[in-house]
Protein backbone atom coordinates (compact mmCIF):
# COMPACT_ATOMS: atom_id res chain seq x y z
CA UNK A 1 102.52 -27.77 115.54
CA UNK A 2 101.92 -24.22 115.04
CA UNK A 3 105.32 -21.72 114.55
CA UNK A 4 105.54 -18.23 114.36
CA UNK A 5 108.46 -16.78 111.88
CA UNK A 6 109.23 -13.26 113.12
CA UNK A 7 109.45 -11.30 109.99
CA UNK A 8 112.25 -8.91 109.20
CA UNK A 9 111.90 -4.97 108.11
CA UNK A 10 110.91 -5.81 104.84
CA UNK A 11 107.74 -8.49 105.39
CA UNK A 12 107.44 -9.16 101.73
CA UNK A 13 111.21 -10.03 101.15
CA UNK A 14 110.95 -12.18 104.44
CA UNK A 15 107.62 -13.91 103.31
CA UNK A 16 108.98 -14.59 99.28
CA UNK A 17 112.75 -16.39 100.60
CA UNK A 18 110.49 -18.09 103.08
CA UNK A 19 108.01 -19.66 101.09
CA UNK A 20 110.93 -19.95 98.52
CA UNK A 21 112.74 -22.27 101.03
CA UNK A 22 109.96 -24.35 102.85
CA UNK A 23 108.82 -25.91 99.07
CA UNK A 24 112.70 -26.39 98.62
CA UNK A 25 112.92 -28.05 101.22
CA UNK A 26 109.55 -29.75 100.96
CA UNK A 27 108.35 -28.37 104.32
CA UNK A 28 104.47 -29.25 104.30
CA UNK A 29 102.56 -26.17 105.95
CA UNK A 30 99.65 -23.82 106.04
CA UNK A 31 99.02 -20.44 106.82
CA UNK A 32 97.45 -19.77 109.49
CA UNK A 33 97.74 -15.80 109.94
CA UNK A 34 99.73 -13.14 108.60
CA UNK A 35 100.60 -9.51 109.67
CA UNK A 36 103.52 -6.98 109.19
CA UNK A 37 105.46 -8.72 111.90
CA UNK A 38 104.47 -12.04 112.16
CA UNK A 39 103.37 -15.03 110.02
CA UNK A 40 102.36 -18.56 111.81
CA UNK A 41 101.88 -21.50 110.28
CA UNK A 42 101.10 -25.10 110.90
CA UNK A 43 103.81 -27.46 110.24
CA UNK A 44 103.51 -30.79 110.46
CA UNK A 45 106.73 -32.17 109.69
CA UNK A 46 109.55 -32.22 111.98
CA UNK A 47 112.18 -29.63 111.07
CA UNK A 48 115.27 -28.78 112.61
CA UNK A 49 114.75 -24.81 112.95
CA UNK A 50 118.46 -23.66 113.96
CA UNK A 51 119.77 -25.31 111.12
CA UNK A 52 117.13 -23.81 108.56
CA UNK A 53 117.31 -20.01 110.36
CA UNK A 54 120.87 -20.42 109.72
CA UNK A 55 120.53 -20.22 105.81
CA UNK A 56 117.74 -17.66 105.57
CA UNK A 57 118.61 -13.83 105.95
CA UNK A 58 114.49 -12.46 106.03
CA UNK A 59 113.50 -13.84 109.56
CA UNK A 60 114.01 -12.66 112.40
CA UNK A 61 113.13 -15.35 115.08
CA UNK A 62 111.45 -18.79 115.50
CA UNK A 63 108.86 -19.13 118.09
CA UNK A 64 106.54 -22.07 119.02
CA UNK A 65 103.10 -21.70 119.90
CA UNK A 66 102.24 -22.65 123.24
CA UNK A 67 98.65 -21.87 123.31
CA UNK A 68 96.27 -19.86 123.34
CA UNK A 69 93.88 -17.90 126.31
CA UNK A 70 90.79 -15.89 126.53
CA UNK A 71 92.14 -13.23 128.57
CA UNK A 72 95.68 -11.86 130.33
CA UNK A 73 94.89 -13.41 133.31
CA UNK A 74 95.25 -17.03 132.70
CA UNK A 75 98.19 -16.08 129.93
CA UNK A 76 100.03 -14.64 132.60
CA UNK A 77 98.84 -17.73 135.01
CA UNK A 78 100.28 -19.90 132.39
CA UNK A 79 103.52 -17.65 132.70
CA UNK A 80 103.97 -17.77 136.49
CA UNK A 81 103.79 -21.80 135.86
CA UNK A 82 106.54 -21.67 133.08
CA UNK A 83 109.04 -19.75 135.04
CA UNK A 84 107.89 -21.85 138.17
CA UNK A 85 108.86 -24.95 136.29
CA UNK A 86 112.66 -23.73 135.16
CA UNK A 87 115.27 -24.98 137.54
CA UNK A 88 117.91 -22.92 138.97
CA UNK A 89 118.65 -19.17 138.43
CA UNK A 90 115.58 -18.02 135.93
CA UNK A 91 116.76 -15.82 132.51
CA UNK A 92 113.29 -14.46 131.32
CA UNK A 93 112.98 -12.57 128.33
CA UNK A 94 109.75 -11.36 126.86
CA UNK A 95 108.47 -9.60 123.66
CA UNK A 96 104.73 -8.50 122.81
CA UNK A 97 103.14 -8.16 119.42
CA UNK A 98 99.46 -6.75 118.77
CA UNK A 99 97.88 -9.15 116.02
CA UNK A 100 95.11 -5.65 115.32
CA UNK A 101 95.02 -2.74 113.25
CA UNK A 102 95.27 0.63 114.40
CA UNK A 103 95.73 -0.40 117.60
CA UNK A 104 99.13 0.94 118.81
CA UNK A 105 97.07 2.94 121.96
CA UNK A 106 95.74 -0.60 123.27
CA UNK A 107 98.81 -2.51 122.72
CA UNK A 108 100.95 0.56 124.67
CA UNK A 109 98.31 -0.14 127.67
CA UNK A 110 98.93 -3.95 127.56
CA UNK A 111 102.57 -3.51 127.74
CA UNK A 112 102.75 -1.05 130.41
CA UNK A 113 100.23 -3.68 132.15
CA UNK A 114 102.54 -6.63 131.35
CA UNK A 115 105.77 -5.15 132.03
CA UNK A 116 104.17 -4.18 136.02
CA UNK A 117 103.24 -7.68 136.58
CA UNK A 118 106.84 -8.82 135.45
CA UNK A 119 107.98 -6.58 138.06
CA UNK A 120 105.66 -8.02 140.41
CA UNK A 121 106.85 -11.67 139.61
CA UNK A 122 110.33 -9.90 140.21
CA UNK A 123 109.50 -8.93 143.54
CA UNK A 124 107.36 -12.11 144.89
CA UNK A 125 108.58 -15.14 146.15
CA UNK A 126 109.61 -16.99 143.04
CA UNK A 127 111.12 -14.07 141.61
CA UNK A 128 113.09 -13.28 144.85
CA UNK A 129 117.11 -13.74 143.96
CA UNK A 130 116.71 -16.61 141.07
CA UNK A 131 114.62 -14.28 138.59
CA UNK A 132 116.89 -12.14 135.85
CA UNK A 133 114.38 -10.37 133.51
CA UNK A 134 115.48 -9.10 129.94
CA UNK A 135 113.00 -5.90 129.20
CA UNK A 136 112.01 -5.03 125.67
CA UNK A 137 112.38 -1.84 123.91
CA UNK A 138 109.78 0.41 125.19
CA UNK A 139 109.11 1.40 121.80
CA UNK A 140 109.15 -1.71 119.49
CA UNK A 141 108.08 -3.64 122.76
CA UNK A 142 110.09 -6.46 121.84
CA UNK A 143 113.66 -7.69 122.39
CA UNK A 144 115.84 -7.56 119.22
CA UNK A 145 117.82 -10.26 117.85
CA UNK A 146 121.25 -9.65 119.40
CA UNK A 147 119.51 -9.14 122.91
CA UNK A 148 118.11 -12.52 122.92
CA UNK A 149 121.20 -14.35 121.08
CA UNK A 150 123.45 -12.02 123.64
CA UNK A 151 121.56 -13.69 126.58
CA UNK A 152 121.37 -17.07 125.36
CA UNK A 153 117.45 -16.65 125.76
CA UNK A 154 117.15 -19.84 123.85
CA UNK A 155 119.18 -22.08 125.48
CA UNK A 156 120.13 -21.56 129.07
CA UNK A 157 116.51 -19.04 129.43
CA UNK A 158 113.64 -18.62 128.18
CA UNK A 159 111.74 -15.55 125.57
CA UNK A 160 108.23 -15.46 126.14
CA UNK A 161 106.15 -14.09 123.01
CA UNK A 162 103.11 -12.34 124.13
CA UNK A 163 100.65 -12.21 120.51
CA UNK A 164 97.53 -10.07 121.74
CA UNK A 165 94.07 -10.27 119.35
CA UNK A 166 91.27 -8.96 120.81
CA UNK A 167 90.60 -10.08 124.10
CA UNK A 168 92.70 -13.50 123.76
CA UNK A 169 96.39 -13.53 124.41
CA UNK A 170 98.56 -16.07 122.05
CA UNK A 171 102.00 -17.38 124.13
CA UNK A 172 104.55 -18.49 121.77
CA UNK A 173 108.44 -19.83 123.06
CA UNK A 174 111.34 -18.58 121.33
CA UNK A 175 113.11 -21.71 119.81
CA UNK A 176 116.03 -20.21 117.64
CA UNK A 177 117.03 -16.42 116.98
CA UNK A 178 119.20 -14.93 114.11
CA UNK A 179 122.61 -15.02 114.66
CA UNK A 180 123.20 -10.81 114.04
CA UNK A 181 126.82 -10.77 114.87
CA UNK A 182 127.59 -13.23 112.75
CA UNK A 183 126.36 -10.89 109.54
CA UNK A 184 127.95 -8.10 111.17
CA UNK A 185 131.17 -9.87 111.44
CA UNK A 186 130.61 -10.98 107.25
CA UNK A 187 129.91 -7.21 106.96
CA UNK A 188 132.50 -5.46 109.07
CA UNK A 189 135.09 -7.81 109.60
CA UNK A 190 135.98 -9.48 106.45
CA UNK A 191 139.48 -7.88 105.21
CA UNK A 192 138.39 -5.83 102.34
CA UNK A 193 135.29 -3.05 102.51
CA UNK A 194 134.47 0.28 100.06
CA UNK A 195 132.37 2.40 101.81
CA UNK A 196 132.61 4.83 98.81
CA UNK A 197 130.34 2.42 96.62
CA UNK A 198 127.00 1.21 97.57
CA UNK A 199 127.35 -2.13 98.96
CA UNK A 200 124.54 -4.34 99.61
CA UNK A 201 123.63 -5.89 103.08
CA UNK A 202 124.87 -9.47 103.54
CA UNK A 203 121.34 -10.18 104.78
CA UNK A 204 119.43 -8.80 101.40
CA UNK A 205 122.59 -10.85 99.28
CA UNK A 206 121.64 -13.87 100.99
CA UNK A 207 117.61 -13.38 100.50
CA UNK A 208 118.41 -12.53 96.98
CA UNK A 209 120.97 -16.23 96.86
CA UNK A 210 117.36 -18.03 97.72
CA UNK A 211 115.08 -16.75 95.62
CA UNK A 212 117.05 -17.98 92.94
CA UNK A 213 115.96 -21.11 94.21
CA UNK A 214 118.21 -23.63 92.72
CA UNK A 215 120.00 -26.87 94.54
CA UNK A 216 122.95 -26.85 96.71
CA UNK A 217 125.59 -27.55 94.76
CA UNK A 218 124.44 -25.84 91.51
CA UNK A 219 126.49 -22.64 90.19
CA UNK A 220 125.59 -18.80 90.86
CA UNK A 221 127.52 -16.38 88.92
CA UNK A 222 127.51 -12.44 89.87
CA UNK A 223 129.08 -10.70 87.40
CA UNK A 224 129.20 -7.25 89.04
CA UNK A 225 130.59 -8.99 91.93
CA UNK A 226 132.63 -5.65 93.88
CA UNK A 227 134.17 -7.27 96.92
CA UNK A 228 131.91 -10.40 97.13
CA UNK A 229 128.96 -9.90 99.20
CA UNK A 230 127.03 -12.18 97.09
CA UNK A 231 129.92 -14.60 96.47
CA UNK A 232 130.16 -15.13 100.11
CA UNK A 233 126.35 -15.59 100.96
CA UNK A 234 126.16 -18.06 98.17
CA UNK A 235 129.28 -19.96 99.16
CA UNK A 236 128.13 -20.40 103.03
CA UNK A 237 124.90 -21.71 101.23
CA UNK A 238 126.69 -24.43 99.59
CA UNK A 239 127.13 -23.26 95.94
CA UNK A 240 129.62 -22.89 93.79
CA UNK A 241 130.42 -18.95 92.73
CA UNK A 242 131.50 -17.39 90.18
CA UNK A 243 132.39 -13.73 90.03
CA UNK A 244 134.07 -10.78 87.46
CA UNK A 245 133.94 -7.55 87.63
CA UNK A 246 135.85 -5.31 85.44
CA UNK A 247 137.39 -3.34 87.96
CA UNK A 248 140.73 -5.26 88.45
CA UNK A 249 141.12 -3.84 92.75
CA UNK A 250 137.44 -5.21 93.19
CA UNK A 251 138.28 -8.74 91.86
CA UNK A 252 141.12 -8.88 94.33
CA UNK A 253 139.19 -8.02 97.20
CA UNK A 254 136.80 -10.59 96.66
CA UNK A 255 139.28 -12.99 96.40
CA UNK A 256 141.01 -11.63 99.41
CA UNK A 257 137.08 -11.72 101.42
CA UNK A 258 136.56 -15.29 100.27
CA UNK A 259 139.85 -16.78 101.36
CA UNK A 260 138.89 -15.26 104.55
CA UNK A 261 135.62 -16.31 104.79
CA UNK A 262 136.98 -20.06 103.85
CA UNK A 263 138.77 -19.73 106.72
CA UNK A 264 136.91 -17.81 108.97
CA UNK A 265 134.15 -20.88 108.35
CA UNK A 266 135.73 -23.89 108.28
CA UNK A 267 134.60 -24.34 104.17
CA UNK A 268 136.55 -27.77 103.37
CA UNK A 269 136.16 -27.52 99.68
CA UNK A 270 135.29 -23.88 98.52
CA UNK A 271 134.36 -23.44 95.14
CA UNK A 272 134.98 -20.33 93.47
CA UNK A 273 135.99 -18.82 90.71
CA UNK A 274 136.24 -14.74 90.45
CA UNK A 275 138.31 -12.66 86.90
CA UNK A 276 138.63 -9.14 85.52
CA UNK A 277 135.94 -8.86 82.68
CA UNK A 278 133.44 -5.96 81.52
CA UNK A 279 130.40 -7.74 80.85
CA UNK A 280 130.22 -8.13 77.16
CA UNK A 281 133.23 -10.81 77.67
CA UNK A 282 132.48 -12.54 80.43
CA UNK A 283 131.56 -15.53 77.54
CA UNK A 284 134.90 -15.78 76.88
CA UNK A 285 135.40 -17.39 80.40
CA UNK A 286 132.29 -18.81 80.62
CA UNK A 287 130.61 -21.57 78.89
CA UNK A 288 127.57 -21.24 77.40
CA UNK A 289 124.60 -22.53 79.18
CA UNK A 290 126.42 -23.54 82.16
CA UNK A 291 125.01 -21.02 85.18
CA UNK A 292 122.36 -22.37 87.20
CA UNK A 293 121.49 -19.10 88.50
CA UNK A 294 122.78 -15.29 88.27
CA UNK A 295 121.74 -13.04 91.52
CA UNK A 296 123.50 -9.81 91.11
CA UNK A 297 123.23 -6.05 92.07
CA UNK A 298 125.26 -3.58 89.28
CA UNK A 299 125.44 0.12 90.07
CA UNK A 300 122.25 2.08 91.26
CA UNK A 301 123.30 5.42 89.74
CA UNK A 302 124.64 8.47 91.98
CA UNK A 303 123.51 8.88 95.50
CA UNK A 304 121.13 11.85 96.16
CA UNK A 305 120.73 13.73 99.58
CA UNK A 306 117.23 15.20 97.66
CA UNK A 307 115.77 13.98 95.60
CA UNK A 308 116.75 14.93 91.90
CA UNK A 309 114.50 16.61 89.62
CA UNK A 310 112.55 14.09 86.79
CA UNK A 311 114.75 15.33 83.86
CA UNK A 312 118.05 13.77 86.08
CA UNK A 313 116.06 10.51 87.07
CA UNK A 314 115.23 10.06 83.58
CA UNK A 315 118.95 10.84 82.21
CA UNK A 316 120.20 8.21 84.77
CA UNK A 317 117.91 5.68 83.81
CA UNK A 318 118.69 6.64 80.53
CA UNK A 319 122.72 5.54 81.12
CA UNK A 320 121.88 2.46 83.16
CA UNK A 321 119.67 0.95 80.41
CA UNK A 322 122.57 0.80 77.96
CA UNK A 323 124.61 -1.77 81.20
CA UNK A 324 121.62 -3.54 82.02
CA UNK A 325 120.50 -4.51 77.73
CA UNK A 326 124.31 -5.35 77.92
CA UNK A 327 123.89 -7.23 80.49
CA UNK A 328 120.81 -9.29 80.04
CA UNK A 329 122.00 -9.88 76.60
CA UNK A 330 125.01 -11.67 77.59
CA UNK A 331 123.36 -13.41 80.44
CA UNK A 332 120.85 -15.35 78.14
CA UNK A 333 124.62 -17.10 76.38
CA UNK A 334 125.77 -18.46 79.73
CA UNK A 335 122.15 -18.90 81.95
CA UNK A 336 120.78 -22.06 81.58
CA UNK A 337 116.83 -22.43 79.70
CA UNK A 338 114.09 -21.57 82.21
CA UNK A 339 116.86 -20.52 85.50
CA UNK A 340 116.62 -17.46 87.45
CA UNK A 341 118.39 -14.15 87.36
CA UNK A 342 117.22 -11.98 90.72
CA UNK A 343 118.85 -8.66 90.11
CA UNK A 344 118.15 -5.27 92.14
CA UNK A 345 117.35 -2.15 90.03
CA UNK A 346 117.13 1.45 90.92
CA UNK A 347 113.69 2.88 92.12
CA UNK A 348 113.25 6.62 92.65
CA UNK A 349 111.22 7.35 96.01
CA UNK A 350 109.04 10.33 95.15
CA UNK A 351 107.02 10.06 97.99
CA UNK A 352 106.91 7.34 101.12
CA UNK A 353 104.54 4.79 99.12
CA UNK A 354 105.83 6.07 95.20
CA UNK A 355 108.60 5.31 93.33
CA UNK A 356 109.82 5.78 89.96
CA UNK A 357 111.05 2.47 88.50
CA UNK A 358 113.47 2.26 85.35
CA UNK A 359 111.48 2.01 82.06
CA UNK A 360 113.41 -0.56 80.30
CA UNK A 361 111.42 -3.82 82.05
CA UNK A 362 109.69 -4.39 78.68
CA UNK A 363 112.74 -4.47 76.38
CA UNK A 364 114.26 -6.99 78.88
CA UNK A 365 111.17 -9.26 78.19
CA UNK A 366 111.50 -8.85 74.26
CA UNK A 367 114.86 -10.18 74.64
CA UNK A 368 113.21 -13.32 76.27
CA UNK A 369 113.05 -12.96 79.93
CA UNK A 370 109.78 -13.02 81.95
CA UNK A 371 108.94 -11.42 85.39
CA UNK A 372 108.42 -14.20 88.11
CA UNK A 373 106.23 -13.21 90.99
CA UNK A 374 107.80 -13.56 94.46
CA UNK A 375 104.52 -14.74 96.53
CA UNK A 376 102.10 -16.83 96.01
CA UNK A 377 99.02 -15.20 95.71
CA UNK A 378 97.28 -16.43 99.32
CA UNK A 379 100.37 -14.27 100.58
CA UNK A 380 100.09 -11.21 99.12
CA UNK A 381 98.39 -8.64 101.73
CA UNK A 382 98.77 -5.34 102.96
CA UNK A 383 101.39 -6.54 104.83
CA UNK A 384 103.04 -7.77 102.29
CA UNK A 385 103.07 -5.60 99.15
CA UNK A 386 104.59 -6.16 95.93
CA UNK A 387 104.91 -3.67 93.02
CA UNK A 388 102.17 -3.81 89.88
CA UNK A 389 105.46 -5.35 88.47
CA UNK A 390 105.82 -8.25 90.45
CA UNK A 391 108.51 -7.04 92.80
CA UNK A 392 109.45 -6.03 95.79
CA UNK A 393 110.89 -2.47 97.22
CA UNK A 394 113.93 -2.76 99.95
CA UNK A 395 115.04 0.62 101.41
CA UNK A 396 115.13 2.73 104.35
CA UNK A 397 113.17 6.02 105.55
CA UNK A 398 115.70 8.02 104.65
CA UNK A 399 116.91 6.90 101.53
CA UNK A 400 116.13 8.50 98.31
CA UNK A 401 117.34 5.87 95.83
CA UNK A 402 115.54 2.33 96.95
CA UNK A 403 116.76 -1.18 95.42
CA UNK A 404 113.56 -2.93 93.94
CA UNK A 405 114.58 -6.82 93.81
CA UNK A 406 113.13 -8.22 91.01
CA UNK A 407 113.78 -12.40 89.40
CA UNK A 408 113.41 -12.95 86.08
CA UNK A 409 113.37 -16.18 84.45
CA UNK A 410 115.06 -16.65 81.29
CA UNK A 411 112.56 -18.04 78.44
């Protein structure tokens, strides 16, 4: 069967934990096509896809492929005979995707021309009292994850995905969507927050828990841990956590946030483990070689409205190096031979496509750590760009200091 994963903001983030988690998980697939949005693939085993979207952070949606047509008119007759076949009261959601460069003129036409004849199934017979239709976003021209969860699209309805490529028109069904409020809730809700430090999205902590790509069960330690955020992705993954940071109030709000998340889950046996420590002692709590896996993010420098001029960038880059040779120092005593460490670093935007990355990546490989690329290399596309340094940029628009994810291995 053919599936389409609906990629997330960041395509090559999405496409890296995904591939990360289909070989863990000894998925057997191909690639059939890739773009910024989408990537479908053939799988032939049979997977149970709300489960497995549950545990990933970098898609979006899970859609399976219906078919394929040579023009709009027998997709949308192929449409009319979906909705005809739905018993009772009719929840119809749709979302369409243009599979072509430089195209954003045509695909506006099609959806204007798609989102009439909607109207008109609205109006005719079949649509008459029994038809509720869920619109897209005139601009993104698809329905977003909380619309579809909100509406129960996938299980008392139905989401149509309308994939246009030239002249033929690819239907795909909606068979599992992200469950947004739940990261919200792991975000917003949890009992202890600090909006005066930069805390990381429980969606990138989670996509950063699986590339680490270790077994359930085996133990992740962030030692810069703040209030938890990675703790708690890692311990609704099934690991065991350990956390210090050597700020005593942000070791007891991570406590405080997993308790609550223990609860707020239904964990039976939660395993973790967070104390006060600055780095350079965090051996005296933990055994040597015993960490399966470190995922961590440590401070990203002061926040700029502008950006700063290259004497600051280099005088904060300057400061951080002395943590981070700390740090990677005293991970190689407690990281296991050959495990992963996937850490985010600070990366200057100078302009929308440039950044200024920290200096120091070569000293961290004389102390013995080597740079593990995130994609295989039949992924790696326009779509989905990686760094000459074998990582991968998250940020926003607006944002002048980005977070460039990188996973080292330890030698």
């Amino acid at each position: 069967m053919k599936y389409v994963f609906h990629l997330g903001r960041i395509s090559a983030l999405s496409v890296a934990e995904l591939q990360t988690m289909l070989k863990k998980f000894k998925i057997n697939y191909s690639v059939k096509f890739l773009s910024k949005q989408l990537l479908t693939l053939d799988i032939e085993d049979e997977v149970k896809f709300r489960d497995f979207l549950v545990q990933i952070g970098g898609i979006k949606k899970i859609s399976e492929v219906i078919d394929t047509y040579p023009n709009q008119e027998i997709a949308f007759e192929k449409i009319i005979s979906i909705m005809e076949e739905m018993p009772g009261k009719k929840t119809i959601g749709y979302s369409l995707y243009s599979t072509e460069e430089n195209e954003d003129r045509k695909a506006k036409k099609i959806f204007e021309e798609i989102r009439k004849r909607f109207i008109d199934i609205k109006k005719s017979q079949i649509g008459k009292s029994n038809v509720r239709l869920i619109f897209p976003d005139n601009e993104t021209m698809e329905l977003n994850s909380a619309s579809i969860y909100k509406n129960k699209l996938t299980i008392r309805g139905i989401e149509l995905n309308i994939m246009t490529s030239g002249e033929k028109f690819v239907l795909s069904k909606t068979i599992t969507v992200q469950n947004i409020e739940s990261y919200s809730e792991r975000d917003y809700s949890r009992p202890k927050r600090d909006s005066h430090i930069g805390m990381i999205p429980p969606k990138l902590a989670q996509i950063m828990v699986n590339l680490a790509n270790i077994e359930k069960g085996k133990t992740i330690l962030d030692p810069f841990c703040g209030i938890g955020t990675i703790l708690q992705e890692a311990l609704l993954n099934d690991y065991k956590v350990v956390g210090s940071d050597a700020n005593e109030n942000q070791v007891e709000n991570s406590e405080e946030n997993l308790k609550w998340l223990s609860q707020k889950y239904i964990l039976d046996y939660p395993d973790f483990k967070i104390f006060q420590s600055d780095i350079k002692n965090i051996t005296r709590k933990i055994n040597p070689n015993s960490i399966d896996a470190i995922v961590t993010e440590s401070t990203l420098g002061p926040v700029y409205k502008k950006l700063p001029t290259m004497k600051e960038m280099k005088k904060n880059f300057e400061e951080l190096e002395k943590t981070y040779l700390r740090f990677f120092q005293t991970a190689k005593t407690v990281l296991r031979s050959n495990a992963n460490l996937v850490v985010t670093l600070p990366a200057y935007k100078i302009k929308p496509t440039q950044y200024m990355f920290t200096p120091f990546i070569d000293k961290l490989e004389k102390i013995g750590y080597s740079v593990t690329c995130p994609l295989d290399e039949g992924l790696i596309t326009k779509h989905t760009k990686i760094t000459s340094r074998n990582s991968i940029i998250y940020d926003r628009p607006d944002q002048i200091v980005a977070r460039e994810v990188i996973i080292f291995r330890n030698k």
